[in-house]
N, C-alpha and C. Protein backbone atom coordinates (compact mmCIF):
# COMPACT_ATOMS: atom_id res chain seq x y z
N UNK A 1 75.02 -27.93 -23.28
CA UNK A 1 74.25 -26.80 -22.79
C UNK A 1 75.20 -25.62 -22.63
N UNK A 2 74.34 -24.59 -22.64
CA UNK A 2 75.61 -23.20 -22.72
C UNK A 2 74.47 -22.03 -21.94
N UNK A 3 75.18 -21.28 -21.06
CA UNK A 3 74.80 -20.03 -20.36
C UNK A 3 74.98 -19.15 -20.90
N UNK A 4 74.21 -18.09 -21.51
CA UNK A 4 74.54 -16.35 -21.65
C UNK A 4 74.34 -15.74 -20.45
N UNK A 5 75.30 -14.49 -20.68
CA UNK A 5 75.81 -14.04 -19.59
C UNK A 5 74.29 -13.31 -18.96
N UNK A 6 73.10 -13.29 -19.73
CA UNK A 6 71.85 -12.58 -18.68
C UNK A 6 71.52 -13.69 -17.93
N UNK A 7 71.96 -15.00 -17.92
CA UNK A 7 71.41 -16.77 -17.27
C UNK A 7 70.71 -17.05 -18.24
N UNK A 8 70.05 -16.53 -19.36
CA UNK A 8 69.38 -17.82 -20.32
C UNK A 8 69.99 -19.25 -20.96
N UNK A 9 69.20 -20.10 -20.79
CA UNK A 9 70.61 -21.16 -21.41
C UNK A 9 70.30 -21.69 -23.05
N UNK A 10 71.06 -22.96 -23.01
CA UNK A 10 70.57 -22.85 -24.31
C UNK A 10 71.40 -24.13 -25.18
N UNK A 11 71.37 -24.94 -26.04
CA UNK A 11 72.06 -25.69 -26.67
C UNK A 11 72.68 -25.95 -28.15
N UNK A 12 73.76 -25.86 -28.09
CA UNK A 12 74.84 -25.74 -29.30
C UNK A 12 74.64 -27.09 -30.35
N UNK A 13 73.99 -26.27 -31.47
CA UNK A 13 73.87 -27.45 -32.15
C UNK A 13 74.59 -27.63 -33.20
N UNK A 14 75.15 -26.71 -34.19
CA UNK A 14 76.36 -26.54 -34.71
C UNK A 14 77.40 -25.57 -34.54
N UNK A 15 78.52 -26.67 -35.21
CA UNK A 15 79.58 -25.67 -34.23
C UNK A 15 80.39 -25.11 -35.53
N UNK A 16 80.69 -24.24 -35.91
CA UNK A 16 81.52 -24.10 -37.44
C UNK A 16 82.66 -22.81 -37.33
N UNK A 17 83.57 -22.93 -38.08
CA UNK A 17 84.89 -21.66 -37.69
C UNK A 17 84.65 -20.36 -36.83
N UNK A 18 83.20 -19.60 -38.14
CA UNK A 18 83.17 -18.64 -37.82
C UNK A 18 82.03 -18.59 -36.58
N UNK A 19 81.04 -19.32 -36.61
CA UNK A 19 80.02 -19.14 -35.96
C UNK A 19 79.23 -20.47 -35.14
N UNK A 20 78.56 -20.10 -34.23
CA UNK A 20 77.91 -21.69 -33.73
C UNK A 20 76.37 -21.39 -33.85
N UNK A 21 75.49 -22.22 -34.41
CA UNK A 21 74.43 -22.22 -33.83
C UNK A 21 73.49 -22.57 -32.38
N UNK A 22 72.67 -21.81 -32.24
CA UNK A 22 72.52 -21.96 -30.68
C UNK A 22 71.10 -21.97 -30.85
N UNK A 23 70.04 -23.08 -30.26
CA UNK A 23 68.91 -23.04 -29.81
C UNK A 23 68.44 -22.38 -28.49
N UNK A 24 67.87 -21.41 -28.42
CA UNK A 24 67.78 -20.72 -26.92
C UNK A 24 66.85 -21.22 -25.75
N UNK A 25 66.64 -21.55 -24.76
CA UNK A 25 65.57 -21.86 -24.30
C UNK A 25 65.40 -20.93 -23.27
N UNK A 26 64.21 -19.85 -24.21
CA UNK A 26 63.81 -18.89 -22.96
C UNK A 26 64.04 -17.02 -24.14
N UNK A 27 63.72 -16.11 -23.32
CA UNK A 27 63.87 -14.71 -24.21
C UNK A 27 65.09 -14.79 -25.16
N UNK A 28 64.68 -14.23 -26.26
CA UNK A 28 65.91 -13.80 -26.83
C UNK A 28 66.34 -12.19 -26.21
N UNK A 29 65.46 -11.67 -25.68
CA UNK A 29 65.62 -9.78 -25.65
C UNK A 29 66.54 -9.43 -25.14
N UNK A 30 67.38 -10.31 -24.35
CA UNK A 30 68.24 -10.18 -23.37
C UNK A 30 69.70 -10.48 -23.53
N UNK A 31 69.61 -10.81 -25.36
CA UNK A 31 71.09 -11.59 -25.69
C UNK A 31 71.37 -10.77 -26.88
N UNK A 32 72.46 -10.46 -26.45
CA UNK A 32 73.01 -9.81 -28.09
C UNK A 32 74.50 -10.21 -28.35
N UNK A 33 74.54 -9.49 -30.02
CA UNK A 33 75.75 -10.14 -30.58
C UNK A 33 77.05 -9.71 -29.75
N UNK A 34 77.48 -10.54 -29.43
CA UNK A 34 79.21 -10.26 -28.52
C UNK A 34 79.52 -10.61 -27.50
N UNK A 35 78.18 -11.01 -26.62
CA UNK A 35 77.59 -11.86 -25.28
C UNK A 35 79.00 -12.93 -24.63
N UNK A 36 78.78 -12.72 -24.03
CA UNK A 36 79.57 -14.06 -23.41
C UNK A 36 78.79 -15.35 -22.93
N UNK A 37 79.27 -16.18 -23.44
CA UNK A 37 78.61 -17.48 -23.51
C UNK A 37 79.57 -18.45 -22.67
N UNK A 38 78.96 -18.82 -21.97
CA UNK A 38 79.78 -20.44 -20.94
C UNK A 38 79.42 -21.77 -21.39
N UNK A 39 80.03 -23.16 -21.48
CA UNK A 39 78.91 -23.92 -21.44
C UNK A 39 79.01 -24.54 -20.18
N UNK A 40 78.12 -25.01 -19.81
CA UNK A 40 77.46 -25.55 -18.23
C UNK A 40 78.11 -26.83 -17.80
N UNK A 41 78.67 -27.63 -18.91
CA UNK A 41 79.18 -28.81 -18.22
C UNK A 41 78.05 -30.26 -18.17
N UNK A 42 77.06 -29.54 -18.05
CA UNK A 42 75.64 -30.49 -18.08
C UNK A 42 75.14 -30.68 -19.19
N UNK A 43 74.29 -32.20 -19.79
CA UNK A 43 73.43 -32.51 -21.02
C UNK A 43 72.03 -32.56 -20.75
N UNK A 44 71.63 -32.16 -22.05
CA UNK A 44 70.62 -31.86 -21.69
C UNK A 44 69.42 -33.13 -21.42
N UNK A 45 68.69 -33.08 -20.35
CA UNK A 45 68.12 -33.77 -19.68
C UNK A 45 66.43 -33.46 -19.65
N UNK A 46 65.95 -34.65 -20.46
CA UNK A 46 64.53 -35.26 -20.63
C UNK A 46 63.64 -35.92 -19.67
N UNK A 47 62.70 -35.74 -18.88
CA UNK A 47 62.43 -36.66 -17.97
C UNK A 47 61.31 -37.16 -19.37
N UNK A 48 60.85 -39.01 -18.98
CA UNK A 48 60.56 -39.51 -19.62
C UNK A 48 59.83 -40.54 -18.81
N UNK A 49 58.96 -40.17 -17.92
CA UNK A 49 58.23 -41.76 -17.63
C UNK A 49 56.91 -42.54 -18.04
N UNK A 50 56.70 -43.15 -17.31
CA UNK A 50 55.58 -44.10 -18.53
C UNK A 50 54.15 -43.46 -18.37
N UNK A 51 53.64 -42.42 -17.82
CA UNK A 51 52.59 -41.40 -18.91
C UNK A 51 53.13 -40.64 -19.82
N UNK A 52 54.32 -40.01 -19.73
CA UNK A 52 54.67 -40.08 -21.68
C UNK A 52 55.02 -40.68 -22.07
N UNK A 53 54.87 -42.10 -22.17
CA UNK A 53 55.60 -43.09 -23.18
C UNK A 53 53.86 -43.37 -23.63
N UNK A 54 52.73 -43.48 -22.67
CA UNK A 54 51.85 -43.99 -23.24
C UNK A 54 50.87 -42.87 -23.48
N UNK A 55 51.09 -41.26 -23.30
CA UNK A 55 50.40 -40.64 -24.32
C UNK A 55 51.16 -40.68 -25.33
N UNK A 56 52.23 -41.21 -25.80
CA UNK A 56 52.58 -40.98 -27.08
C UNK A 56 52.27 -42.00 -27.55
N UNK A 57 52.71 -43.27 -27.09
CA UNK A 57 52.06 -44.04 -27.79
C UNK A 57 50.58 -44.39 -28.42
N UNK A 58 49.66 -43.92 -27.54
CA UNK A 58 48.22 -44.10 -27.79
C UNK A 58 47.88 -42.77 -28.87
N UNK A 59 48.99 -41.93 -29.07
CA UNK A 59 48.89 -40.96 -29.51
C UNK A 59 48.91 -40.66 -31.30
N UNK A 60 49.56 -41.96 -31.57
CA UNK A 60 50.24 -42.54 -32.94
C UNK A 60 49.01 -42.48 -33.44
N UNK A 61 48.66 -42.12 -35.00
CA UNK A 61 47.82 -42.64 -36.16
C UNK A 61 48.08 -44.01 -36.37
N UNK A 62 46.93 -44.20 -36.40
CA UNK A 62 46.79 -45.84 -36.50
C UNK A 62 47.67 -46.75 -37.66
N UNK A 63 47.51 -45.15 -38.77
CA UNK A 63 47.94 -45.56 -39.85
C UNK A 63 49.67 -45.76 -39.83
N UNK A 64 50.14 -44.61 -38.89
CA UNK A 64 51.62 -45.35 -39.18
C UNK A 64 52.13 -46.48 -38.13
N UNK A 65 50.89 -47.04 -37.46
CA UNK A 65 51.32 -48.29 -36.54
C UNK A 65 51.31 -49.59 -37.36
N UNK A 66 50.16 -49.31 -38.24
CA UNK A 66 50.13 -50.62 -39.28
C UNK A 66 51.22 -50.48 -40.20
N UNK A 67 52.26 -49.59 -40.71
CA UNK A 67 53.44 -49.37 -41.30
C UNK A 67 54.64 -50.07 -41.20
């Protein structure tokens, strides 16, 4: 996870010489090229309990359960 300097955060998904890609979560209007970027120290974190395990599951086409 990574902070721009307005607080939007956001996660680094490639990382390459010149440049990193960054998924934003939240405005872009507020970030521009030259920004200072932190990363947070923290991963990113899913809550996951069993009403979404079983709307997803009930959620499946039938067809790719018989697969």
């Amino acid at each position: 996870m990574v902070e721009f300097a307005s607080g939007v955060k956001g996660i680094a998904l490639n990382l390459e010489n010149e440049n990193v890609g960054i998924v934003v979560f939240g405005s872009d209007t507020a970030i521009k090229e030259g920004d200072l970027v932190k990363r947070t120290g923290s991963i990113v974190d899913v809550p996951a309990g069993k009403a979404m395990w079983q709307s997803f599951h009930y959620n499946i086409p039938k067809s790719l359960v018989r697969a």
